[in-house]
Protein backbone atom coordinates (compact mmCIF):
# COMPACT_ATOMS: atom_id res chain seq x y z
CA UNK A 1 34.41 128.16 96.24
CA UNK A 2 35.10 126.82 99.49
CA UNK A 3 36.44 123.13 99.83
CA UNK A 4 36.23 121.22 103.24
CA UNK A 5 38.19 118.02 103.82
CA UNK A 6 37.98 116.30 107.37
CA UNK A 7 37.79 112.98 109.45
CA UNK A 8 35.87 112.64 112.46
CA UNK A 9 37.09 109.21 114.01
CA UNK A 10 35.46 107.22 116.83
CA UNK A 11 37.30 108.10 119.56
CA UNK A 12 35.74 110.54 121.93
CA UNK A 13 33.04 113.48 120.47
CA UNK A 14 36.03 115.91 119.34
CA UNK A 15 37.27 116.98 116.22
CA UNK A 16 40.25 115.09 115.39
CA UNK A 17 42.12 116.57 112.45
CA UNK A 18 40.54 118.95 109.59
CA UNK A 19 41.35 121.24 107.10
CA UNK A 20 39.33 123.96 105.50
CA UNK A 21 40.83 125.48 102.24
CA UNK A 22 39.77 129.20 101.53
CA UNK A 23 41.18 130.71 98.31
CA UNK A 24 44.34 131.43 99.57
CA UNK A 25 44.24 130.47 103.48
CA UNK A 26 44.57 127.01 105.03
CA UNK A 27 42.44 126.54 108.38
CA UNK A 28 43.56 123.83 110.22
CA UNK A 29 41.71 122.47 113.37
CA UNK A 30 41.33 120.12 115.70
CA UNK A 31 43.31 117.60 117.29
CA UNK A 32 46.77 117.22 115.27
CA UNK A 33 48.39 114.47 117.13
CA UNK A 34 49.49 110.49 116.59
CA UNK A 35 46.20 108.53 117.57
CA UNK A 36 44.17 110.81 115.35
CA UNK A 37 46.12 111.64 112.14
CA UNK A 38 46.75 107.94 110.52
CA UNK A 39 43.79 107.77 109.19
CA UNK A 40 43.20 110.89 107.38
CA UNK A 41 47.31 111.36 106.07
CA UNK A 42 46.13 109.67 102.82
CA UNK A 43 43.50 112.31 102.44
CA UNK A 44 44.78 115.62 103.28
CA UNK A 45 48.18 114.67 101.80
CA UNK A 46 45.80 114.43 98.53
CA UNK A 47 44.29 118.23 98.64
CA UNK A 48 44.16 120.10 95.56
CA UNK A 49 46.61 123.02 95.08
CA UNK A 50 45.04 126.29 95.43
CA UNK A 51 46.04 128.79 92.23
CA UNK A 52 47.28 131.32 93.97
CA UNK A 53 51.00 131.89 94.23
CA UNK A 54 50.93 132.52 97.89
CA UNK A 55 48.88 129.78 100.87
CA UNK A 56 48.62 130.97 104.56
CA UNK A 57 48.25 128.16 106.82
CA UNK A 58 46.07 129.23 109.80
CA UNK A 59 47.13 127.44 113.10
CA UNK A 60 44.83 129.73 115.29
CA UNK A 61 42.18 126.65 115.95
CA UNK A 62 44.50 123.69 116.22
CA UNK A 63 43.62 122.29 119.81
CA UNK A 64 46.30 120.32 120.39
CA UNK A 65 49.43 119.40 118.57
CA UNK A 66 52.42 116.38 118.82
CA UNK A 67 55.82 115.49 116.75
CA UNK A 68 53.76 113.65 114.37
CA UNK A 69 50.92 116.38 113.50
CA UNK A 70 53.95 118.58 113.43
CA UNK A 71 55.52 116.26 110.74
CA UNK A 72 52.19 115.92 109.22
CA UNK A 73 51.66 119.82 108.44
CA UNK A 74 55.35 120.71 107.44
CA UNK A 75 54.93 117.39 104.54
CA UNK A 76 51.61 119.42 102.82
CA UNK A 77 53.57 122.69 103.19
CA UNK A 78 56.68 120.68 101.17
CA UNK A 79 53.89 119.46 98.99
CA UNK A 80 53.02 123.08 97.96
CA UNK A 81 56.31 124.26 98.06
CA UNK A 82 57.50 122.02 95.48
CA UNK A 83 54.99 123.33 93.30
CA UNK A 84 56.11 126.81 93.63
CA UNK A 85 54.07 128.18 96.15
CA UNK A 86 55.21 130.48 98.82
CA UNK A 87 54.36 129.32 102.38
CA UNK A 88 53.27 131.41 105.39
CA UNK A 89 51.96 131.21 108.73
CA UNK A 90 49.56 132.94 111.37
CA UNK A 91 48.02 131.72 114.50
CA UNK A 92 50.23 129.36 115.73
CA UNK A 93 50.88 128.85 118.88
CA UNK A 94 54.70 129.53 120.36
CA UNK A 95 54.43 125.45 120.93
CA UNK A 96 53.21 124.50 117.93
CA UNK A 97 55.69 126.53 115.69
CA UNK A 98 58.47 125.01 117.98
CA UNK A 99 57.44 122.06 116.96
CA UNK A 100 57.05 122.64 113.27
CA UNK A 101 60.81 123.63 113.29
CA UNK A 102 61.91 120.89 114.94
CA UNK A 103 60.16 118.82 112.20
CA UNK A 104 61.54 120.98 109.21
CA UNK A 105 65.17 120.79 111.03
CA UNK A 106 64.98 116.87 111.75
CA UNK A 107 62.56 115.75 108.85
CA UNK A 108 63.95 117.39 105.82
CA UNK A 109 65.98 114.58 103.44
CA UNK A 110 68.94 116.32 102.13
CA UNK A 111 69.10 115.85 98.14
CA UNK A 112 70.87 113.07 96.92
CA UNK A 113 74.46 114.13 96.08
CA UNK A 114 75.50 113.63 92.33
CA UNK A 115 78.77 110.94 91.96
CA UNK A 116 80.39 111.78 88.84
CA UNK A 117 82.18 108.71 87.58
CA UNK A 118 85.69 109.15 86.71
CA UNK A 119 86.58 108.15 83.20
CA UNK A 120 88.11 104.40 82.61
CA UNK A 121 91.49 106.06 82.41
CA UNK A 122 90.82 108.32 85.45
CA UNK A 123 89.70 104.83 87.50
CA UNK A 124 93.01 103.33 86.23
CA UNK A 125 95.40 106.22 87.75
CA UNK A 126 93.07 106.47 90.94
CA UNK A 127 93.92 102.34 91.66
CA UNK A 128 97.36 102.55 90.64
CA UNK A 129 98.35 105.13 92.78
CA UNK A 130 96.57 103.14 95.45
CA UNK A 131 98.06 100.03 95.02
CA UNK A 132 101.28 101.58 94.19
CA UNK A 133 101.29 103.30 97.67
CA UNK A 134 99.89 100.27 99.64
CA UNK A 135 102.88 98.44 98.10
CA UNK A 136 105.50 100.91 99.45
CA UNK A 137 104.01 100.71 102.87
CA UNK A 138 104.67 96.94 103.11
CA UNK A 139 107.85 97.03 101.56
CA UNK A 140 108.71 100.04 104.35
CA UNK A 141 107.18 97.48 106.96
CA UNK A 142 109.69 94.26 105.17
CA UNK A 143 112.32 96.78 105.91
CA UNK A 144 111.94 98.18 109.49
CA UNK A 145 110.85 93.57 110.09
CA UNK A 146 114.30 93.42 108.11
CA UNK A 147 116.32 95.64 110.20
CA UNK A 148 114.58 94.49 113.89
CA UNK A 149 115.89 91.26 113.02
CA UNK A 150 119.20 92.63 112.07
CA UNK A 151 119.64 94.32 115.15
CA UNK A 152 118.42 91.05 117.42
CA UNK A 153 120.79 88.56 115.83
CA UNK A 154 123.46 91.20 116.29
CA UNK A 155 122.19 91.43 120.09
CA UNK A 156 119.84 88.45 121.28
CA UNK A 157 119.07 89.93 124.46
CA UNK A 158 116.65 91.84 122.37
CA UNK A 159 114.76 89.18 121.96
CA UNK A 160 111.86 88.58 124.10
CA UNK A 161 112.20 85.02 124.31
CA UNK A 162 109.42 84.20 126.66
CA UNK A 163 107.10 85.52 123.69
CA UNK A 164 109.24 83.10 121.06
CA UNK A 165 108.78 79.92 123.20
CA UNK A 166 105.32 80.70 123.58
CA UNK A 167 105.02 80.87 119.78
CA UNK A 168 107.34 77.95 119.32
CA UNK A 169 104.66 75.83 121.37
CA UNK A 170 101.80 77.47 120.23
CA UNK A 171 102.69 77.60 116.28
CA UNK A 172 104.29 74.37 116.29
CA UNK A 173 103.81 72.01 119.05
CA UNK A 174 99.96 72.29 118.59
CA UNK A 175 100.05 72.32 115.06
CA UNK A 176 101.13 68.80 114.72
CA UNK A 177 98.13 66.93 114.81
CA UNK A 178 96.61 68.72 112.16
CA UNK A 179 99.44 69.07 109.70
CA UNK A 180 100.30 65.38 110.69
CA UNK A 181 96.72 64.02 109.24
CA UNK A 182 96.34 66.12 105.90
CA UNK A 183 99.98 65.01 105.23
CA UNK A 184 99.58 61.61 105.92
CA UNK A 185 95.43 62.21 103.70
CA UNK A 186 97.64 64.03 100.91
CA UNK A 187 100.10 60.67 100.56
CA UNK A 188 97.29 57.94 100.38
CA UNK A 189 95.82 60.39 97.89
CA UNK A 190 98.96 61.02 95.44
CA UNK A 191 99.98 57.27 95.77
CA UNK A 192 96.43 55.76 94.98
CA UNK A 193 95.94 58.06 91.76
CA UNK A 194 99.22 57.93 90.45
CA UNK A 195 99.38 53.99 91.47
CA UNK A 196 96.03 53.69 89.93
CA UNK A 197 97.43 54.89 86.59
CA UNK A 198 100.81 53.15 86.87
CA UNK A 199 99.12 49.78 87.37
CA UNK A 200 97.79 50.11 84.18
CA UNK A 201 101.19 49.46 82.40
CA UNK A 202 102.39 47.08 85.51
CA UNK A 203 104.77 49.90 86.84
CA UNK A 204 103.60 49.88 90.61
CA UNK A 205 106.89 50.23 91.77
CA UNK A 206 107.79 53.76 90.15
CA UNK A 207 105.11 54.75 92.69
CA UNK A 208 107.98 55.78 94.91
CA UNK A 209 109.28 58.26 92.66
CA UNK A 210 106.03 60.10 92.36
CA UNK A 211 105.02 60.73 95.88
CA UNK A 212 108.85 60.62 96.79
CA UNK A 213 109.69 63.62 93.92
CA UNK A 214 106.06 65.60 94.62
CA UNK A 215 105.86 65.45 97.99
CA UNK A 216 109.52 66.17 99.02
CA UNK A 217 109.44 69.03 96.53
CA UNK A 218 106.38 70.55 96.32
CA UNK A 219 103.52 69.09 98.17
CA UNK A 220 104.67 69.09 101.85
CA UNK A 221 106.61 72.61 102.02
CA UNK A 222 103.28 74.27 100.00
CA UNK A 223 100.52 72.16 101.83
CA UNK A 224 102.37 73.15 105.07
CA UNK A 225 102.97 76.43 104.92
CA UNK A 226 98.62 76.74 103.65
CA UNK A 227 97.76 75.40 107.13
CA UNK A 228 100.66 77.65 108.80
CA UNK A 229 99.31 80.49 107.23
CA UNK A 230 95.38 79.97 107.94
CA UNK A 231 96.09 78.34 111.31
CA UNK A 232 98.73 81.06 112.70
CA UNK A 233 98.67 83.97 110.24
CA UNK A 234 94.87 84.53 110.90
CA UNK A 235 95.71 84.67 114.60
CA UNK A 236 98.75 87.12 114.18
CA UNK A 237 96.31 89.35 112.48
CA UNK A 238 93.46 89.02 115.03
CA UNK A 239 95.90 89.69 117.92
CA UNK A 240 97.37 93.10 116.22
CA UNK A 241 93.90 94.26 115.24
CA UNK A 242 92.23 93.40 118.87
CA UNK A 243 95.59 95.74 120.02
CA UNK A 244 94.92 98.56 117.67
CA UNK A 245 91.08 98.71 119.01
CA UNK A 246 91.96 98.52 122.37
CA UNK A 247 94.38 100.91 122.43
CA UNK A 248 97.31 99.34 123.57
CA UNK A 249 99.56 99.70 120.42
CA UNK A 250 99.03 103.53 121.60
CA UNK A 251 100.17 102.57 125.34
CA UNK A 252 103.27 100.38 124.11
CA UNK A 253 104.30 103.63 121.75
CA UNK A 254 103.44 105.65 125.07
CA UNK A 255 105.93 103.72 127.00
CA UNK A 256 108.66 104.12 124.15
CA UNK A 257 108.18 100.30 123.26
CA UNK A 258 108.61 99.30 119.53
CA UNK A 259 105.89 97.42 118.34
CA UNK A 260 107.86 95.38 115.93
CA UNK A 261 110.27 94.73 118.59
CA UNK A 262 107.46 92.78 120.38
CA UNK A 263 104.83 91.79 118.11
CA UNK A 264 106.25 90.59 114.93
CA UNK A 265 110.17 89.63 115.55
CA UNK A 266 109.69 87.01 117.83
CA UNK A 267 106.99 85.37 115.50
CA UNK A 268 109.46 85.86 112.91
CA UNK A 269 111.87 84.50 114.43
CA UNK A 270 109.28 81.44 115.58
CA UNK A 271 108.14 80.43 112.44
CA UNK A 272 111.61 80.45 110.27
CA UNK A 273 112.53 77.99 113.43
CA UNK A 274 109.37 75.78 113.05
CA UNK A 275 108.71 76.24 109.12
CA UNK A 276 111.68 73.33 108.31
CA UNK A 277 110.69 71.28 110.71
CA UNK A 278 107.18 71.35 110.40
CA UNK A 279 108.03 70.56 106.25
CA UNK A 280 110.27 67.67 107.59
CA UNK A 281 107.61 66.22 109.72
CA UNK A 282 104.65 66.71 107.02
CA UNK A 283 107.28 64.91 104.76
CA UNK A 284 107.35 61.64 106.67
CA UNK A 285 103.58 61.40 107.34
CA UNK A 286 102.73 62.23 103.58
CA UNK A 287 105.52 59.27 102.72
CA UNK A 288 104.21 56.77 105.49
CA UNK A 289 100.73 57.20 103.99
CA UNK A 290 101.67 56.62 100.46
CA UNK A 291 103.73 53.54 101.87
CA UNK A 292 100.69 52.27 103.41
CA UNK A 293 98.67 52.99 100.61
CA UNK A 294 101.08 51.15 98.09
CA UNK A 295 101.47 48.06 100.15
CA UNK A 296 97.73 47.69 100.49
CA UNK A 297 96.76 48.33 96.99
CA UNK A 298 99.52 47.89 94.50
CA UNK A 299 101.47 44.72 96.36
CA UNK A 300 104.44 46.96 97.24
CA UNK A 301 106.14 45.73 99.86
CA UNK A 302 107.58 47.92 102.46
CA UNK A 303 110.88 46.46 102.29
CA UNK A 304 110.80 47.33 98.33
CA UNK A 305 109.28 50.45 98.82
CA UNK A 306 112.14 52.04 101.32
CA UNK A 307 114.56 50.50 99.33
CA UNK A 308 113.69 51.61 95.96
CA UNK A 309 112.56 55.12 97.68
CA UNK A 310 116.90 56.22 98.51
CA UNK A 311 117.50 55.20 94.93
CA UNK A 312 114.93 57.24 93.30
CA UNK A 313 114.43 60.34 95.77
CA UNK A 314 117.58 62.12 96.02
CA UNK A 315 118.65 64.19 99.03
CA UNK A 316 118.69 67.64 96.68
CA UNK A 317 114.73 66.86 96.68
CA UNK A 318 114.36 66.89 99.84
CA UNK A 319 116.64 70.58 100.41
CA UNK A 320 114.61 71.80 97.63
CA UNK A 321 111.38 71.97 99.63
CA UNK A 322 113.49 72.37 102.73
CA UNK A 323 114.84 75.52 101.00
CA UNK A 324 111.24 77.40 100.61
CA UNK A 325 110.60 77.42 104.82
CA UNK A 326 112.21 80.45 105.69
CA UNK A 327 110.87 82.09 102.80
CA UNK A 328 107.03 80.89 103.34
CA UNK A 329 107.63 81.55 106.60
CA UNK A 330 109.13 85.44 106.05
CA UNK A 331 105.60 85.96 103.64
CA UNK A 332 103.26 84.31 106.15
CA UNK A 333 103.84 86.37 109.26
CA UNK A 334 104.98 89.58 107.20
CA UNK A 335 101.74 89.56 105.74
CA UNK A 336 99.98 88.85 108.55
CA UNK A 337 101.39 91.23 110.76
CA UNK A 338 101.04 94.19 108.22
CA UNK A 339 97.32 93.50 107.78
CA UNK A 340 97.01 93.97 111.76
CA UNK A 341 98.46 97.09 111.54
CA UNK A 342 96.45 98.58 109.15
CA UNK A 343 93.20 98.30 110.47
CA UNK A 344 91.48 101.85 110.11
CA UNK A 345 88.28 101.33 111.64
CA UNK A 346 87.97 100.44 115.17
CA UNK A 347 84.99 97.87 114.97
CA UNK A 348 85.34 94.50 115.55
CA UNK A 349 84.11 93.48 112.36
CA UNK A 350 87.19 95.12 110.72
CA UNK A 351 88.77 92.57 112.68
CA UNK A 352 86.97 89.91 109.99
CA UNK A 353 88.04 91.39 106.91
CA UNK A 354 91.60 92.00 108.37
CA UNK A 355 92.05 88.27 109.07
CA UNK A 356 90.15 87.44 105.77
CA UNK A 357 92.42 89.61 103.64
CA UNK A 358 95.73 88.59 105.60
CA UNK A 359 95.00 84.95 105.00
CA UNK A 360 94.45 85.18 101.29
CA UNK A 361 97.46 87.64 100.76
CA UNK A 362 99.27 85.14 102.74
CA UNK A 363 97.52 81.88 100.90
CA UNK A 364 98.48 83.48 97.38
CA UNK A 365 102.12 84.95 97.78
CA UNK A 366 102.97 81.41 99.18
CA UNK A 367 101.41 79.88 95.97
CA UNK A 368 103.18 82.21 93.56
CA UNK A 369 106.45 82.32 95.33
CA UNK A 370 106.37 78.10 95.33
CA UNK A 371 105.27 78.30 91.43
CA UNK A 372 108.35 81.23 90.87
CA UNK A 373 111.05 79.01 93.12
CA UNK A 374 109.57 75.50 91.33
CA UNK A 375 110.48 77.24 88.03
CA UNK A 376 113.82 78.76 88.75
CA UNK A 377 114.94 75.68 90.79
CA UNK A 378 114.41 73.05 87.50
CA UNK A 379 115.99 76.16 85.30
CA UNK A 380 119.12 75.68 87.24
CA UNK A 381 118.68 72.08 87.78
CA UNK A 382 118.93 72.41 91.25
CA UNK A 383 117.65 69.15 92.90
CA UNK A 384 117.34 66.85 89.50
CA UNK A 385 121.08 65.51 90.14
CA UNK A 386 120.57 62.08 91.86
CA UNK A 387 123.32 61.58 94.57
């Protein structure tokens, strides 16, 4: 029984593609390239296996052959393979068998390896160790920060003090515009709710001891050091990470230069300058907005309000949130300057999820440490005394 399977298309008089199956030997002829194979794939890929164990595919009156035909052939010889055939071949040309390696070399799919999930127990080891080790490299990092700063208070001509005015202007200087309007937006807020709910019981003037006490405290130093550490942290991170790519955190090593020495301690040192008196000046915009706010709304005058604001704002308020700078300030570019340095993958879209995981690192250790000191501050009653 002989079966014939071919497709004559309209292009030119010539035999495009065929294949003639007898018993155990596949003829193939004709024309085995690109322009001429599309339409007959869906066919020939849909011959019936032959019951023998072993198929010869003839090659001897192929006319011409490409990539494609190539790729064409060596998917039917898969085809019986899988089925437990054994393949082999006569009358191919030296061209055409050069191509059909190239296609088995370059068209085979490798099989899909098999993942073995690790137990629940397993995945819990596997992350602590991770996280474990991840947390010894930053406190190792705290420590060599910890001693560079050691070393440059002990010897300030370490410092390179072109870089900390730059940062000084940059970090600061520039940054009070924006800090200046979401403190001032933060005290019309506070004073209009909590007014709003005083006026119910005609106690507008104790208004000034709830933005005085929250803001001084809490709002300013945490709202501050969010913008700090979006604003300039995300920028710390950037710079490192642009370094590591371009290699020139190998050419500073090269030289014998310590990249702590001139990347992190003078932002360091910039920041636990500016932190106290960026909080100071986010301090008087969030209180001139609630004053406005309270004179405009809740017929507090301005005379009242600053002089019922000494009397129910103490000065141990105001060191209170003047107390967290240097340590928001020690998190923010810590964090942010770790993260740059541990950028793995030289792509600039590591870059991205540095700066994205610096900033929330930063964003949450600032919350938690403000929560942590807010909670050991009233245990001790530091700041409650009025003076």
């Amino acid at each position: 029984m002989v079966v014939y399977i071919s497709s004559i298309l309209n292009i030119g008089k010539t035999m495009l593609a065929s294949l003639e199956i007898q018993q155990n030997i596949i003829y193939c002829r004709g024309n085995w390239v690109l322009n001429n194979i599309e339409t007959v794939e869906k066919q020939i890929l849909n011959v019936s296996e032959p019951t023998v164990a072993t198929i010869v595919f003839d090659g001897s009156a192929i006319q011409t052959m490409d990539t494609i035909g190539a790729y064409l052939l060596y998917r039917i010889q898969q085809k019986f393979t899988q089925a437990g055939k054994t393949i082999q071949v006569q009358g191919f040309k030296t061209t055409h068998t050069h191509l059909i390696k190239i296609a088995t070399k370059y068209a085979t799919i490798p099989p899909t390896p098999v993942i073995n999930k690790p137990n629940f127990l397993i995945y819990i080891s596997n992350r602590t160790q991770e996280y474990g080790q991840k947390t010894l490299n930053f406190l190792n990092f705290i420590g060599e920060s910890s001693i560079a700063l050691i070393i440059a208070l002990i010897s300030p001509s370490r410092i390179r003090w072109k870089i900390l005015f730059n940062h000084l202007y940059t970090d600061g200087l520039t940054a009070l515009p924006i800090i200046g309007l979401l403190a001032f937006l933060t005290g019309i807020v506070l004073a209009y709710q909590g007014g709003t709910q005083l006026s119910i019981y005609g106690a507008n003037i104790f208004i000034v001891d709830l933005v005085g006490i929250t803001i001084l405290r809490e709002m300013a130093p945490l709202m501050t050091a969010i913008i700090v550490a979006g604003r300039s942290g995300s920028a710390y991170t950037a710079q490192i990470s642009t370094m590591h790519i371009t290699e020139e955190m190998d050419a500073l090593r090269t030289l014998g230069m310590n990249p702590i020495d001139l990347l992190v301690l003078p932002k360091l040192l910039a920041l636990l300058i500016l932190m106290p008196l960026l909080i100071a000046y986010a301090d008087v915009m969030a209180i001139f907005g609630s004053l406005i706010i309270a004179n405009i709304s809740f017929d507090i005058s301005i005379s009242d309000f600053l002089t019922r604001f000494p009397e129910a704002v103490s000065v141990g308020h105001y060191l209170v949130g003047i107390s967290k700078a240097p340590i928001f300030a020690a998190i923010i570019v810590l964090v942010s300057c770790y993260q740059g340095f541990q950028i793995k993958v030289l792509g600039t879209d590591q870059i991205g999820k540095q700066v994205t995981t610096s900033v929330v690192q930063a964003i949450f250790l600032v919350i938690t440490s403000d929560a942590l000191l807010s909670i050991l501050f009233n245990m001790m009653g530091i700041g409650l005394q009025y003076y």
